[in-house]
Protein backbone atom coordinates (compact mmCIF):
# COMPACT_ATOMS: atom_id res chain seq x y z
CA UNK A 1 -1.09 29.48 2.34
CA UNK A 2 0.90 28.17 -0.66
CA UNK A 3 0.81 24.12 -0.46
CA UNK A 4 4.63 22.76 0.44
CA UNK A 5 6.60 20.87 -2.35
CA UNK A 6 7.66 18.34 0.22
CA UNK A 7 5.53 16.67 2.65
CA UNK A 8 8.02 14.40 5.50
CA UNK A 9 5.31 11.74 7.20
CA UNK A 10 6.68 10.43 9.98
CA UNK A 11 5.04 7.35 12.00
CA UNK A 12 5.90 7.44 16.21
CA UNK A 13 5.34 5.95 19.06
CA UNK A 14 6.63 5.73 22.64
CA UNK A 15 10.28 7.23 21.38
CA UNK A 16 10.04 10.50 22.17
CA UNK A 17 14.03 11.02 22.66
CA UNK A 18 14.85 9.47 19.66
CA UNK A 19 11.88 11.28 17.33
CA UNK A 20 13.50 14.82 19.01
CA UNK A 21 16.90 13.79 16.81
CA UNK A 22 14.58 13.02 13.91
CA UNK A 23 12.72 16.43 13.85
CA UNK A 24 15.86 18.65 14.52
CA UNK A 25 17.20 16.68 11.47
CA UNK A 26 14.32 17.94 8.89
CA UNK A 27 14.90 21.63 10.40
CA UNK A 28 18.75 21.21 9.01
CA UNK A 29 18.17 20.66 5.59
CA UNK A 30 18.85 22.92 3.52
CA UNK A 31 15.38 22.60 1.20
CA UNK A 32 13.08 24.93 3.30
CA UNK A 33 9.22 24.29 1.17
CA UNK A 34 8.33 21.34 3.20
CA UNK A 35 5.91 19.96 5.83
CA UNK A 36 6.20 17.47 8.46
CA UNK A 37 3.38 15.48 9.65
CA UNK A 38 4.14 13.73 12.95
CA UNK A 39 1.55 10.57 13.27
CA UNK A 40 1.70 9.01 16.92
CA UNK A 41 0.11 5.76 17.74
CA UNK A 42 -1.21 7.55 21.41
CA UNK A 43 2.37 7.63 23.13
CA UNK A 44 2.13 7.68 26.67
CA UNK A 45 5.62 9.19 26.96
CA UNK A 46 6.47 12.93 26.55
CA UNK A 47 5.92 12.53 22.79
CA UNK A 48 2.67 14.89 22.54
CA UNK A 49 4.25 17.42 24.82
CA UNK A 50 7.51 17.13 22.66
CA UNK A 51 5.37 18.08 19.45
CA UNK A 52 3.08 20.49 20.80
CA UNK A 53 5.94 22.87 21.48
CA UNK A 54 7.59 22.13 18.13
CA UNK A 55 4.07 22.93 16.40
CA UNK A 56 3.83 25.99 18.45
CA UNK A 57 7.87 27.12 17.17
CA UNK A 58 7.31 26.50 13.63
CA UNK A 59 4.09 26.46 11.21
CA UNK A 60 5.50 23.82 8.93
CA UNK A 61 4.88 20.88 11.48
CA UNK A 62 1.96 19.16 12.14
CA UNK A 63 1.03 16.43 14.81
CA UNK A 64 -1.80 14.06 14.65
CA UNK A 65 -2.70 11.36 17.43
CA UNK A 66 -5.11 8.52 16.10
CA UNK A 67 -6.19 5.09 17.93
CA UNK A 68 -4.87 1.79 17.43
CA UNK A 69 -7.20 -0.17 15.64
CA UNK A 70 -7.18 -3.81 14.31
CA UNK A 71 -5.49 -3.40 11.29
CA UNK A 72 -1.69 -4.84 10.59
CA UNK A 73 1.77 -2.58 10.78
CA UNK A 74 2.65 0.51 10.04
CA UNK A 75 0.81 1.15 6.79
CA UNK A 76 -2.43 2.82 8.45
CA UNK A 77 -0.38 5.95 9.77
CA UNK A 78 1.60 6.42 6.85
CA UNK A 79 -1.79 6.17 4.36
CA UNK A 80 -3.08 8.63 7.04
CA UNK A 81 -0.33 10.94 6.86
CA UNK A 82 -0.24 10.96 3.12
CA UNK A 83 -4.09 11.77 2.75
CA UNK A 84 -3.53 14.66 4.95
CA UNK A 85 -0.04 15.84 3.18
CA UNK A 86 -0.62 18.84 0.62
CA UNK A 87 2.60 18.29 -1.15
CA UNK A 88 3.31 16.68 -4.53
CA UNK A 89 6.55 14.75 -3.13
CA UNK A 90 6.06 12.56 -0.05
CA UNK A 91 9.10 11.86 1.76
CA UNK A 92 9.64 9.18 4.78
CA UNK A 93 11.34 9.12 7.98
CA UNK A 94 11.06 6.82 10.94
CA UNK A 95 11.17 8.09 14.99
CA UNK A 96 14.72 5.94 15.16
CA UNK A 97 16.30 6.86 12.25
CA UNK A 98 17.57 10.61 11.60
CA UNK A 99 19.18 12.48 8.25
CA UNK A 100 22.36 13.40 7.75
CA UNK A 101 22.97 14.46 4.36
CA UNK A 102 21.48 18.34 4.81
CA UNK A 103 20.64 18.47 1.00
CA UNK A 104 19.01 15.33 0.79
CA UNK A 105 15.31 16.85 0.01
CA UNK A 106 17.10 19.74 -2.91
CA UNK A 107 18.98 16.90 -4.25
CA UNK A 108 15.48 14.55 -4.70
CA UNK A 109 13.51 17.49 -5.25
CA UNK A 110 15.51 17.91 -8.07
CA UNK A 111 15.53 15.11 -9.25
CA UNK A 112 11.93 14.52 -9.56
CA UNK A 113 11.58 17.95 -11.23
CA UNK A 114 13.38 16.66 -13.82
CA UNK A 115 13.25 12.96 -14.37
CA UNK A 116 9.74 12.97 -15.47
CA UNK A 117 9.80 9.14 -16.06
CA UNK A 118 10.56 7.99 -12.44
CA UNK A 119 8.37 7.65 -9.56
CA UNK A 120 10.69 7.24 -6.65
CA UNK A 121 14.43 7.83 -5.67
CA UNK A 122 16.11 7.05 -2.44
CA UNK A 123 19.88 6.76 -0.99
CA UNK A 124 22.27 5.44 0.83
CA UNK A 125 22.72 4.49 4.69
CA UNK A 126 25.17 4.69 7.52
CA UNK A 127 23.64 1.83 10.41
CA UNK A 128 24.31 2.12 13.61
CA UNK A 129 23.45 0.53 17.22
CA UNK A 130 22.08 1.63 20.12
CA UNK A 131 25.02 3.72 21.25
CA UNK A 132 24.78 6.15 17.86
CA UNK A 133 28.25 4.34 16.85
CA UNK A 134 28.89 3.79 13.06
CA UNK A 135 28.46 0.11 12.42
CA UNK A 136 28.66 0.03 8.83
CA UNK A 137 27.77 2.20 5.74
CA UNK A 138 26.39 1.16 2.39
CA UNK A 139 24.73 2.65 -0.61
CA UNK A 140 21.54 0.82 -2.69
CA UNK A 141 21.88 -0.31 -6.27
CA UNK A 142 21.33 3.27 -8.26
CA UNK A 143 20.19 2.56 -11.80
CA UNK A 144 16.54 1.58 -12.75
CA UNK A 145 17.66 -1.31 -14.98
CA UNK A 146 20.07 -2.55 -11.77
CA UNK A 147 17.15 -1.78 -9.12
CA UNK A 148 14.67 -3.78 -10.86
CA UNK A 149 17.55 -6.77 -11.46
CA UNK A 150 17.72 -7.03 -7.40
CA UNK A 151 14.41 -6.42 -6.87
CA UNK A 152 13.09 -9.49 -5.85
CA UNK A 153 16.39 -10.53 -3.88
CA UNK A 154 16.05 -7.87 -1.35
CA UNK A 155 14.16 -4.64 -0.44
CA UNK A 156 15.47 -1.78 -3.47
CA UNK A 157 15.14 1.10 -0.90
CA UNK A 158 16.02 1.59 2.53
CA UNK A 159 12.86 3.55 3.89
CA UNK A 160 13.68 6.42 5.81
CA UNK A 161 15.58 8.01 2.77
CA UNK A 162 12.92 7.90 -0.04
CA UNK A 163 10.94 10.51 -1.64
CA UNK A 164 8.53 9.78 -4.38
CA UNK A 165 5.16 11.30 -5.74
CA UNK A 166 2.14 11.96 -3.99
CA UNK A 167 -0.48 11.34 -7.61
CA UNK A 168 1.83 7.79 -8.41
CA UNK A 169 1.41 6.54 -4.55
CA UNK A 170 -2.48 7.49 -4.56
CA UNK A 171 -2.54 5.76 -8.22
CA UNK A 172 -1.32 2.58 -6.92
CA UNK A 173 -3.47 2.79 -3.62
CA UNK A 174 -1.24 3.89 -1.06
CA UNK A 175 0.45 1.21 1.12
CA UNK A 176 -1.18 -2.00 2.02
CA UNK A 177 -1.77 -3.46 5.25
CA UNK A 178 0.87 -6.12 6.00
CA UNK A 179 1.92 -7.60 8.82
CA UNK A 180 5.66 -7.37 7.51
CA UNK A 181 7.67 -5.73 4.35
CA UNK A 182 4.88 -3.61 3.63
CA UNK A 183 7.98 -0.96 2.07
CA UNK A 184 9.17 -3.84 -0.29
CA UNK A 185 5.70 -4.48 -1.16
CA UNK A 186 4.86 -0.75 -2.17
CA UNK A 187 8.28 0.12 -4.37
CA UNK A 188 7.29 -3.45 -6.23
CA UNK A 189 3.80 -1.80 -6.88
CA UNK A 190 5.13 2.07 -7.54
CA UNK A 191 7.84 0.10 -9.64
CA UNK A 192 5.33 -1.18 -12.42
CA UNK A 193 4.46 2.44 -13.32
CA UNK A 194 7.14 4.49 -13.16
CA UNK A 195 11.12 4.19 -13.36
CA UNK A 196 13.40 3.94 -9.73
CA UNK A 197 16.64 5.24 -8.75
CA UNK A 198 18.78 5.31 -6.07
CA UNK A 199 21.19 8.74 -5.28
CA UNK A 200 25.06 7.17 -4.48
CA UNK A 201 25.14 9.84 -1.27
CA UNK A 202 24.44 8.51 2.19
CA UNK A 203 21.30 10.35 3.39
CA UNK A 204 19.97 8.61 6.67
CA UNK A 205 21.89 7.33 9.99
CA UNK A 206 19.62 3.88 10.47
CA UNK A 207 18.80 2.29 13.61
CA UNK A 208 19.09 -1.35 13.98
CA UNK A 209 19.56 -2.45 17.39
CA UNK A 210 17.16 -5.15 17.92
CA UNK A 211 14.39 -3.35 18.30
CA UNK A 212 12.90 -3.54 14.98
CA UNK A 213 10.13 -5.84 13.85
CA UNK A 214 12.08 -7.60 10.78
CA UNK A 215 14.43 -8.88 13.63
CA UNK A 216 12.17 -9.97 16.91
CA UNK A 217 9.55 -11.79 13.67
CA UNK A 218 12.12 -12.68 11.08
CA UNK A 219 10.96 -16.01 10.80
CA UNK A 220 7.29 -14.79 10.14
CA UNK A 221 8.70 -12.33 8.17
CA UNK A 222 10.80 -14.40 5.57
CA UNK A 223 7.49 -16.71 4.76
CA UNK A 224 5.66 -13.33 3.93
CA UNK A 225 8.65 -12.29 1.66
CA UNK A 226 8.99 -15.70 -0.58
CA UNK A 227 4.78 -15.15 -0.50
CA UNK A 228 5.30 -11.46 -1.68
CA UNK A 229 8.04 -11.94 -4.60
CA UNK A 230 5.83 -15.08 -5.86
CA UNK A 231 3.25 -12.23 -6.35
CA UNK A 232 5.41 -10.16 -8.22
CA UNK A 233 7.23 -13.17 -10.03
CA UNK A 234 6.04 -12.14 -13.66
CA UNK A 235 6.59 -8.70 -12.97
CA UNK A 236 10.22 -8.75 -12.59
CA UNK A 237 13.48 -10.34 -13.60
CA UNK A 238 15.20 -13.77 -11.73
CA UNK A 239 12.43 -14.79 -9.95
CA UNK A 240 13.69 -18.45 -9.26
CA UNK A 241 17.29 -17.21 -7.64
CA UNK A 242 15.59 -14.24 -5.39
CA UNK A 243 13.10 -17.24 -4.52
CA UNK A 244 16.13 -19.98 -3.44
CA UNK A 245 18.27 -16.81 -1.79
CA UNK A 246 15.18 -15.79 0.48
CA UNK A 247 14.42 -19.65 1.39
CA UNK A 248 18.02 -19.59 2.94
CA UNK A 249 16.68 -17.05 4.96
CA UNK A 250 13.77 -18.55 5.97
CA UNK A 251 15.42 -21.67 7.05
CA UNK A 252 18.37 -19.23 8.76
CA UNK A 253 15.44 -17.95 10.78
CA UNK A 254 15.26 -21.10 12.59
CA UNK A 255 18.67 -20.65 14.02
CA UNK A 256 18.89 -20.50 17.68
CA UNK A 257 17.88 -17.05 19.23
CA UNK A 258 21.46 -15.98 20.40
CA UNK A 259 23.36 -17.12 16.67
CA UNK A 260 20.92 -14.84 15.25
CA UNK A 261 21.27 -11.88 17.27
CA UNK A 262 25.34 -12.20 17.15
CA UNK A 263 25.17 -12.38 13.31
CA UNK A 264 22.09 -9.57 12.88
CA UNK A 265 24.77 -7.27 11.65
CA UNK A 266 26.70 -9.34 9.05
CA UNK A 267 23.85 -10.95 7.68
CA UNK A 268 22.15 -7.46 7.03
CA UNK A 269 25.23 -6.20 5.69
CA UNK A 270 26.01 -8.94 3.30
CA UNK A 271 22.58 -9.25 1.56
CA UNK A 272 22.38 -5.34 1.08
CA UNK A 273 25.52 -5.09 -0.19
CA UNK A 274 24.90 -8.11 -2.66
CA UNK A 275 22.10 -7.33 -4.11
């Protein structure tokens, strides 16, 4: 079999309903030379059932169960799914999160083809809650010279809607383990040896209802950040402002509980659309 251009690694567990809506959103787009590879951290819900019968309706998808083990996050399932992938472009989606742009992949594909020079391009976002409803949309910085300007302030790319290559991400040694920002912490690293650049088209409906890790540890996960752009200080432009702007947030994190969770939204959507 001819390898796929694209391969789509996409980390589950225990969301079975919601990783259904993620799937059926790969088979819509309209860029057909792709693979998806489906790692589950051993769901105990109808997730392996789910992706036995989708591996069984089309040859393109792949599932893989593999154990918990000791190590931090997310970054040991999507390391495993790119070691397995047999495509030159490896492109991300979470179980939550779902695409709705049906040429996202042609448009980045194309891109890529193209733009020798850059190592990674993403998009832009449409959040919404629990419910599915629209909370608000926004798209990232798109330049390289504007990315790397914000870089430090705030994640560059929203996850679920970047592709980059396969050869840079192996070059720079796949993702790290972190506890937290373990995405920020690999477009910093791709950064240094290739150009970024985010499409001005909104590519991925993004789930934030709660349930996600930078809100339940936000406190533990703002002293990681200020450690992870001190790493990266002489790398990158305005270290000293991205430094003071992600103290505030630190110190916001030790807000009460419910003043948090009331302003999740606001304070998500101001910083993003900042910087």
């Amino acid at each position: 079999m001819i390898d796929p251009t694209v391969s789509i690694v996409l980390p589950t567990c225990n969301r079975a309903q919601m990783l259904d809506r993620a799937v059926k959103s790969v088979l819509n787009q309209s860029f057909k030379d792709w693979e998806l590879i489906v790692v589950d951290d051993v769901s105990v819900d109808s997730t392996e059932e789910l992706m036995r019968n989708y591996e069984k309706m089309d040859s393109r998808i792949h599932y893989y169960r593999i154990p918990v083990d000791d190590r931090p996050g997310i970054s040991k399932y999507l390391n495993f799914g790119i070691n397995v992938s047999k495509g030159k472009y490896i492109a991300r989606l979470d179980d939550d999160d779902y695409w709705i742009f049906e040429d996202k992949l042609k448009y980045q594909v194309e891109f890529l083809d193209t733009k020798k020079d850059y190592v990674i391009c993403g998009g832009g976002i449409i959040l919404v809650n629990s419910k599915g409803e629209a909370v608000f949309k926004f798209l990232r910085k798109e330049s390289d010279e504007e990315i790397r300007a914000n870089i430090l302030f705030a994640c560059p790319f929203t996850h679920p809607t970047v592709m980059f290559r396969k050869e840079s991400a192996v070059k720079i040694g796949l993702y790290k383990d972190c506890h937290f920002a373990e995405d920020w912490d690999f477009f910093l690293r791709i950064g240094l040896i290739g150009k970024l650049y985010n499409f001005q088209e909104y590519f991925t409906c993004y789930m934030s209802a709660g349930q996600n890790k930078s809100f339940i540890y936000q406190r533990a996960q703002s002293k990681a950040i200020i450690k992870l752009i001190r790493e990266y200080k002489d790398c990158y432009p305005n270290y000293r402002k991205a430094r003071f702007v992600n103290t505030l947030q630190y110190i916001y994190s030790f807000a009460p509980f419910f003043l948090r969770k009331r302003l999740q939204t606001f304070m998500y959507f101001a910083k993003r659309r900042i910087f």
